[in-house]
Protein backbone atom coordinates (compact mmCIF):
# COMPACT_ATOMS: atom_id res chain seq x y z
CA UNK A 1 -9.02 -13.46 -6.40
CA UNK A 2 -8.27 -17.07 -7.76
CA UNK A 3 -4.89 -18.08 -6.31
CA UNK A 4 -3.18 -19.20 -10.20
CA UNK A 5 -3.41 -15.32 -10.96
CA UNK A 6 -1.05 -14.41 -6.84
CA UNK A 7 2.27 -13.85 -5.95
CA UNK A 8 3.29 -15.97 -2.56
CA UNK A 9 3.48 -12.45 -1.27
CA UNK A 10 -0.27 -12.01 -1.76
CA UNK A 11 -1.23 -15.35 -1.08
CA UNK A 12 0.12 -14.58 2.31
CA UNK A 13 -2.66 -11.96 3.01
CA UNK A 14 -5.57 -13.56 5.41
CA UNK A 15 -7.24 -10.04 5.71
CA UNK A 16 -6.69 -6.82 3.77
CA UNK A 17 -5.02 -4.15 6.32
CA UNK A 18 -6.85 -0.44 5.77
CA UNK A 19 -5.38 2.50 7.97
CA UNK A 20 -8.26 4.11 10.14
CA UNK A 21 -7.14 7.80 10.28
CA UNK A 22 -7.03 7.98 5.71
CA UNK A 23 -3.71 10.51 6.38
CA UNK A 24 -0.16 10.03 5.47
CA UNK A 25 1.34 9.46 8.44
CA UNK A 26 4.56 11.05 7.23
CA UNK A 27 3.34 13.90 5.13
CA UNK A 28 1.64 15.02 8.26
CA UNK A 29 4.41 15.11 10.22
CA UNK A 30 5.70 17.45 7.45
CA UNK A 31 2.87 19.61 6.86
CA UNK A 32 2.64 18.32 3.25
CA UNK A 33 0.11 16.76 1.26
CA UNK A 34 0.03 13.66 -0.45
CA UNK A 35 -2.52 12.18 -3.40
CA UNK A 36 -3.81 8.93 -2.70
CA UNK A 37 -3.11 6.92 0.35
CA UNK A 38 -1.96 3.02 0.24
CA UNK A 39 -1.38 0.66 3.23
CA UNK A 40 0.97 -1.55 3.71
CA UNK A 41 -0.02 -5.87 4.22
CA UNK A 42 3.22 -6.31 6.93
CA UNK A 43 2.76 -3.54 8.99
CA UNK A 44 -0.23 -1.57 8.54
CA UNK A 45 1.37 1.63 7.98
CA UNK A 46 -0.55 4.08 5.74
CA UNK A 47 1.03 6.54 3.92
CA UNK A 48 1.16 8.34 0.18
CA UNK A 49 1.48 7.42 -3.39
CA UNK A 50 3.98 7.75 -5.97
CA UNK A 51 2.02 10.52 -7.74
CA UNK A 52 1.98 12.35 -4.33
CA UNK A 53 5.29 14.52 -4.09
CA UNK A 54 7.01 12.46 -1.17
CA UNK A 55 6.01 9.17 -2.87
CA UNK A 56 6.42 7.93 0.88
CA UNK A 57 4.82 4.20 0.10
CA UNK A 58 7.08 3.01 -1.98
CA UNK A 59 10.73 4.63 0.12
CA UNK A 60 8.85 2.27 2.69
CA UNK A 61 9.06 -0.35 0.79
CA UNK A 62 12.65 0.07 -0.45
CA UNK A 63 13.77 1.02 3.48
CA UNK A 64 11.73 -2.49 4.54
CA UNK A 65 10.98 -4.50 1.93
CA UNK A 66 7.39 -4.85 2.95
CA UNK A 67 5.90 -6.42 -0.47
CA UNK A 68 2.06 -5.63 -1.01
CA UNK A 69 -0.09 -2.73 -0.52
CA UNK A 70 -3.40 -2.17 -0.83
CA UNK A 71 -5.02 1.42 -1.88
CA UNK A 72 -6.42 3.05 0.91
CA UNK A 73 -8.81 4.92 -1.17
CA UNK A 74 -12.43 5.38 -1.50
CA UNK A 75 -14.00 2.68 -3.94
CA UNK A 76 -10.85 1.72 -4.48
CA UNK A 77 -10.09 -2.64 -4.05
CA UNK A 78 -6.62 -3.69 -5.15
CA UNK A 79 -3.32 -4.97 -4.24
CA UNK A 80 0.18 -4.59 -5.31
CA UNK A 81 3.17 -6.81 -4.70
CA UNK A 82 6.38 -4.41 -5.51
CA UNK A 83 8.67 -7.20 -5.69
CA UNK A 84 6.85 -9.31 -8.61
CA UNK A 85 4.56 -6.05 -9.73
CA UNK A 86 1.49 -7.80 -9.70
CA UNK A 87 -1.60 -5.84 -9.45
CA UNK A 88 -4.76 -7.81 -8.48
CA UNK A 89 -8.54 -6.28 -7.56
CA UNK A 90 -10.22 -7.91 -5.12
């Protein structure tokens, strides 16, 4: 990632956070299922996608304002900032 091409949001990011348990922690505690799984840079939460019915990723983001996630998924290596909608592989 060459720094000209980041948000200050992602320049913030010393280490990319992944969750350990690859679940949505809230579609779980539903019984419902969920996509693909992003984790959030602040906190470390992991939880589903926007194509996922509960879209609970980005209601985190609108409830925190928590700006960049990362996709939790297989073979997957990217970040997005929400705020300036930047998508960057890394």
């Amino acid at each position: 990632m060459e720094d000209q091409m980041l948000c200050k949001h992602m320049l913030a990011i010393t280490q990319v956070k992944l969750g350990d348990e690859h679940v949505c922690e809230e579609c779980i505690k539903t019984g419902d299922e969920w996509v693909h799984l992003r984790t959030c840079q602040t906190c470390g939460v992991t939880l589903c996608c926007d194509q996922s019915p509960n879209q609970h990723m980005t209601k985190h983001y609108n409830a925190t304002q928590h700006p960049v996630i990362a996709s939790d998924q297989p073979g997957e290596r990217w970040l997005w900032c929400y705020p300036d909608e930047l998508f960057v592989e890394y």
